[in-house]
Protein backbone atom coordinates (compact mmCIF):
# COMPACT_ATOMS: atom_id res chain seq x y z
CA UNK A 1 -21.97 60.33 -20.48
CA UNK A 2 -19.77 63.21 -21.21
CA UNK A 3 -17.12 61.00 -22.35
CA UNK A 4 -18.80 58.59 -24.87
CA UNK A 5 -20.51 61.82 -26.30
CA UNK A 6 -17.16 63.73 -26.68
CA UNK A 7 -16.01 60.70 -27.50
CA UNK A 8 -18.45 60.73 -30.30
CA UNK A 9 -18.23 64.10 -31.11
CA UNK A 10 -14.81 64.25 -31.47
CA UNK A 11 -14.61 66.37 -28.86
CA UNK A 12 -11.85 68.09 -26.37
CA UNK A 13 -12.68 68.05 -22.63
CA UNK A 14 -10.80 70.50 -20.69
CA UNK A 15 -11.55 70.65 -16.79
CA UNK A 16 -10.70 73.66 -15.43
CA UNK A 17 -10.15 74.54 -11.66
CA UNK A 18 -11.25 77.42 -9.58
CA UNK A 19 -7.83 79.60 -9.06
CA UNK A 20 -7.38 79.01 -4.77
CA UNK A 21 -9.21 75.69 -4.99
CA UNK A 22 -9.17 73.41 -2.80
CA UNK A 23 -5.51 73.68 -0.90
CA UNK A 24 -4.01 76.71 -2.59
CA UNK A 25 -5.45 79.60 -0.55
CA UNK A 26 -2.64 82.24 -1.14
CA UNK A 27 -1.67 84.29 1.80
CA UNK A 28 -0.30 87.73 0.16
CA UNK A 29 2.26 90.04 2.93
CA UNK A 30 0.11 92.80 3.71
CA UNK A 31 -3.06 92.06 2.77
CA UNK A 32 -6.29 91.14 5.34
CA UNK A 33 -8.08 89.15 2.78
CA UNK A 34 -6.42 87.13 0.45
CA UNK A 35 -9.65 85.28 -0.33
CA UNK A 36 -11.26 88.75 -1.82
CA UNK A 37 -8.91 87.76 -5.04
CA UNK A 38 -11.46 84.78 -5.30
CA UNK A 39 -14.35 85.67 -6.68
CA UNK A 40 -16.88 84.44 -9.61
CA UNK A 41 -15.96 87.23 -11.75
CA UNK A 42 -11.85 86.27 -11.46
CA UNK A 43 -13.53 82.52 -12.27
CA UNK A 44 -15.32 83.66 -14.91
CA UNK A 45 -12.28 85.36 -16.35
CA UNK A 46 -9.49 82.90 -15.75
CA UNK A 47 -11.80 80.42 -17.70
CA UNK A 48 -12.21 82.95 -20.72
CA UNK A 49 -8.30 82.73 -20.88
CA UNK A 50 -8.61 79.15 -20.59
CA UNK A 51 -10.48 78.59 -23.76
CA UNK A 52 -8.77 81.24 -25.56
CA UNK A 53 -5.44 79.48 -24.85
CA UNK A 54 -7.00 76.03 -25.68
CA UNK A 55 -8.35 77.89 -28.74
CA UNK A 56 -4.95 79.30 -30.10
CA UNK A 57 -3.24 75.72 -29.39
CA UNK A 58 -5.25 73.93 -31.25
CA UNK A 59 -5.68 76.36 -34.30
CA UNK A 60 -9.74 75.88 -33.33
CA UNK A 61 -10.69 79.62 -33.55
CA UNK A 62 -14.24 78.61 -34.73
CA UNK A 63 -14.87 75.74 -32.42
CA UNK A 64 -17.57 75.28 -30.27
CA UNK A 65 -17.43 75.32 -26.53
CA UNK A 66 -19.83 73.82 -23.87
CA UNK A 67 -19.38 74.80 -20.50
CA UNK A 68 -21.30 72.61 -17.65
CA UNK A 69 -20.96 71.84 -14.68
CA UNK A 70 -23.19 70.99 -11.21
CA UNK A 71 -23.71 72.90 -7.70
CA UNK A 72 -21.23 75.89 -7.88
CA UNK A 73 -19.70 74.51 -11.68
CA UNK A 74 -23.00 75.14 -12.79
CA UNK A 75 -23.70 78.33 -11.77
CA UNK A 76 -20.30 79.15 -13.33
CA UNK A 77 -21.46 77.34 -16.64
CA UNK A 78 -24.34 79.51 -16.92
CA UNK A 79 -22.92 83.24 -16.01
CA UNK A 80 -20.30 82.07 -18.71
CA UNK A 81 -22.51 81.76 -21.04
């Protein structure tokens, strides 16, 4: 659906991954818990810089973006609102 109403739309879909997702679990010298650099907040942020980046490429400074997602995505989708 997404992509015949982009489609539509005229629309940009960018897919973003969670950073450490699903094979890249960094293991940093020195530190217990590399995993504690993975939260919903660093999420939450690294997509901000997504969209700003997408924003600046594209000269689309007053563009629209829709965030959405399922299960975890969706949570994501919403706190980004």
């Amino acid at each position: 659906l997404m992509w015949e109403v982009g489609r539509r739309k005229g629309a940009l879909l960018v897919f973003a991954e969670h950073r450490y997702e699903p094979l890249s679990h960094p293991c940093l010298q020195g530190l217990d818990n590399c995993m504690g650099y993975c939260t919903t907040a660093q999420a939450l942020a690294d997509y901000a810089a997504v969209v700003r980046a997408v924003k600046d490429k594209f000269s689309a400074e007053t563009s629209p973006v829709v965030a959405f997602g399922g299960s975890y995505g969706g949570m994501l989708s919403g706190w980004f609102r």
